[in-house]
Protein backbone atom coordinates (compact mmCIF):
# COMPACT_ATOMS: atom_id res chain seq x y z
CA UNK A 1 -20.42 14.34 -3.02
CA UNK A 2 -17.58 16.82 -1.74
CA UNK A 3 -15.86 18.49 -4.52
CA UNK A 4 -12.87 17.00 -5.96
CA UNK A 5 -9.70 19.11 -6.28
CA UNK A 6 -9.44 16.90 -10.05
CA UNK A 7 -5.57 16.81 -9.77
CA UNK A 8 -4.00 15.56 -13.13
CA UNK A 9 -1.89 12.69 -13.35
CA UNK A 10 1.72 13.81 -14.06
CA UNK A 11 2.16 10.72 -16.32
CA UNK A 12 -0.29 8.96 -18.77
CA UNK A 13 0.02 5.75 -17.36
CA UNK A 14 -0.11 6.96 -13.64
CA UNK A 15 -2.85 6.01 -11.00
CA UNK A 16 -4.38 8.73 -9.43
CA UNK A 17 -6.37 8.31 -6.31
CA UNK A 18 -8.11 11.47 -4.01
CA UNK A 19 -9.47 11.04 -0.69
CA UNK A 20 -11.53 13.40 0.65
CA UNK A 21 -13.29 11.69 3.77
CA UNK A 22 -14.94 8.88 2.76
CA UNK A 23 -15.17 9.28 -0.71
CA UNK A 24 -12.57 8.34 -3.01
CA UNK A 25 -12.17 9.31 -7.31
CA UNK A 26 -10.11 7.12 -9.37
CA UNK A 27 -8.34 8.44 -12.39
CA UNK A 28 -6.28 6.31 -15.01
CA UNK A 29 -5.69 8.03 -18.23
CA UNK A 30 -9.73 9.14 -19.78
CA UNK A 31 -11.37 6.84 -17.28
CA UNK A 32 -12.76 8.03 -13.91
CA UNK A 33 -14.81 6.48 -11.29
CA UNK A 34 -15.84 8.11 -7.62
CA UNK A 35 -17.10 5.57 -5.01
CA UNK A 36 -18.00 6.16 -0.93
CA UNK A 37 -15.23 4.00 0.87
CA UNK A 38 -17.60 2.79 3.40
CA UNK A 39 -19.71 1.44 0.29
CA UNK A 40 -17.79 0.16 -1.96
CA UNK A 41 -13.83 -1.35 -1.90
CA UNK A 42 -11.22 1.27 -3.18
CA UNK A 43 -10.09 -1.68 -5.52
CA UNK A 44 -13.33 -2.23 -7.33
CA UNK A 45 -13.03 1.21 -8.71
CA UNK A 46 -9.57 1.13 -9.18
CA UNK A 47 -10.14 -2.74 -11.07
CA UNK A 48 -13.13 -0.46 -13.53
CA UNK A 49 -10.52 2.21 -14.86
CA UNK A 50 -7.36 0.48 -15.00
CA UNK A 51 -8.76 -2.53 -17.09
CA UNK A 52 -4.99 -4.16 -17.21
CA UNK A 53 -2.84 -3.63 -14.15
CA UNK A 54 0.25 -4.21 -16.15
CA UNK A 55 -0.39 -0.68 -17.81
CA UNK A 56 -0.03 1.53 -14.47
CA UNK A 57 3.34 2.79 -13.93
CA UNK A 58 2.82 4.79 -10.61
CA UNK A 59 0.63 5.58 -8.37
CA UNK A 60 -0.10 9.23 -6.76
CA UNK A 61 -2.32 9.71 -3.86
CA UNK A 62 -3.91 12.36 -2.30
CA UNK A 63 -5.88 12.47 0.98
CA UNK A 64 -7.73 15.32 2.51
CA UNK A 65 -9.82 15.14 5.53
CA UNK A 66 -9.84 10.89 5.17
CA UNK A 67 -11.82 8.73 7.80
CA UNK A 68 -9.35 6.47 9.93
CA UNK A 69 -10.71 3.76 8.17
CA UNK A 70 -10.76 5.09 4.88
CA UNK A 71 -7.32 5.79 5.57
CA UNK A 72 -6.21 2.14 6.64
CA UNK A 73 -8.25 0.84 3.43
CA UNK A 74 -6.42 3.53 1.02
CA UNK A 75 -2.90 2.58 2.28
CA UNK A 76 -2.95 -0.88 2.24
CA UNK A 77 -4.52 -1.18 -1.75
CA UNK A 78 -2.07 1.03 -3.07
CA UNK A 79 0.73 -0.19 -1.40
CA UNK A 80 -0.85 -3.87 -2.02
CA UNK A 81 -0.94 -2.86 -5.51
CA UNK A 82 2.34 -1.29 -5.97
CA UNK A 83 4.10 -3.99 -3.85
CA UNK A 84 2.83 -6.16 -6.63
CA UNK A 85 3.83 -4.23 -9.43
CA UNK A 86 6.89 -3.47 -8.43
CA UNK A 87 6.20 0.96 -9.14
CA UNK A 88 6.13 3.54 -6.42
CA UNK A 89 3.83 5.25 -4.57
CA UNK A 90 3.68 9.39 -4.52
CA UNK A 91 7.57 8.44 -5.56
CA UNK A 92 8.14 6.07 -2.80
CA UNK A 93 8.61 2.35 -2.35
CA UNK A 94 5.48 2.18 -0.15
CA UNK A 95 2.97 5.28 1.96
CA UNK A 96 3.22 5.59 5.50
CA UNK A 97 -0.25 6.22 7.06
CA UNK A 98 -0.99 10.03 8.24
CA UNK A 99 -3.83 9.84 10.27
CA UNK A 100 -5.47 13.20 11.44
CA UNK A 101 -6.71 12.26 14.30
CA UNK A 102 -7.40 9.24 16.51
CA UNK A 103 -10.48 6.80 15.53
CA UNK A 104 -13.41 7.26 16.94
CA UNK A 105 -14.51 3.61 18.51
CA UNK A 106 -18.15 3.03 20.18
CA UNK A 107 -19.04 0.10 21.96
């Protein structure tokens, strides 16, 4: 797995989620959990360290290097999840996609 830049959380009840292509870690106070996006949902990791969803407060999300669909899957849980919640996402209502390139579609 690529190395993690292991960002803290700014708050103790804050969801942290890094993308680095397609692997994703998942920090929520002591718990942590890393998963391959194309292997495994973004949600089951996030539903293994935040045992009650009530507890998360915010979100924060960083993404280096994502896939385009690793991408599409991140922004649509969190803001999915913070929709739901009614808390912010990197301090905003909802995250806009930033894609870094174009996806790359065989046939």
């Amino acid at each position: 797995m690529k190395r993690m830049q292991n960002v803290k959380c700014r708050m103790q009840n804050e969801l942290c989620v890094e993308v680095i292509g397609k692997e994703a870690e998942v920090r929520f106070g002591k718990r942590t959990k890393r998963v391959r996006l194309d292997k495994i949902p973004l949600l089951w990791a996030i539903s293994k360290v935040a045992l009650k969803r009530r507890a998360i407060q915010s979100i924060s999300v960083n993404m280096r290097e994502a896939t385009f669909s690793g991408v599409r899957q991140v922004i649509a849980t969190v803001n999915a999840l913070a929709w739901g919640l009614g808390i912010k996402v990197n301090d905003k209502r909802q995250m806009s996609a930033k894609y870094s390139g174009e996806p790359n579609i065989t046939l």
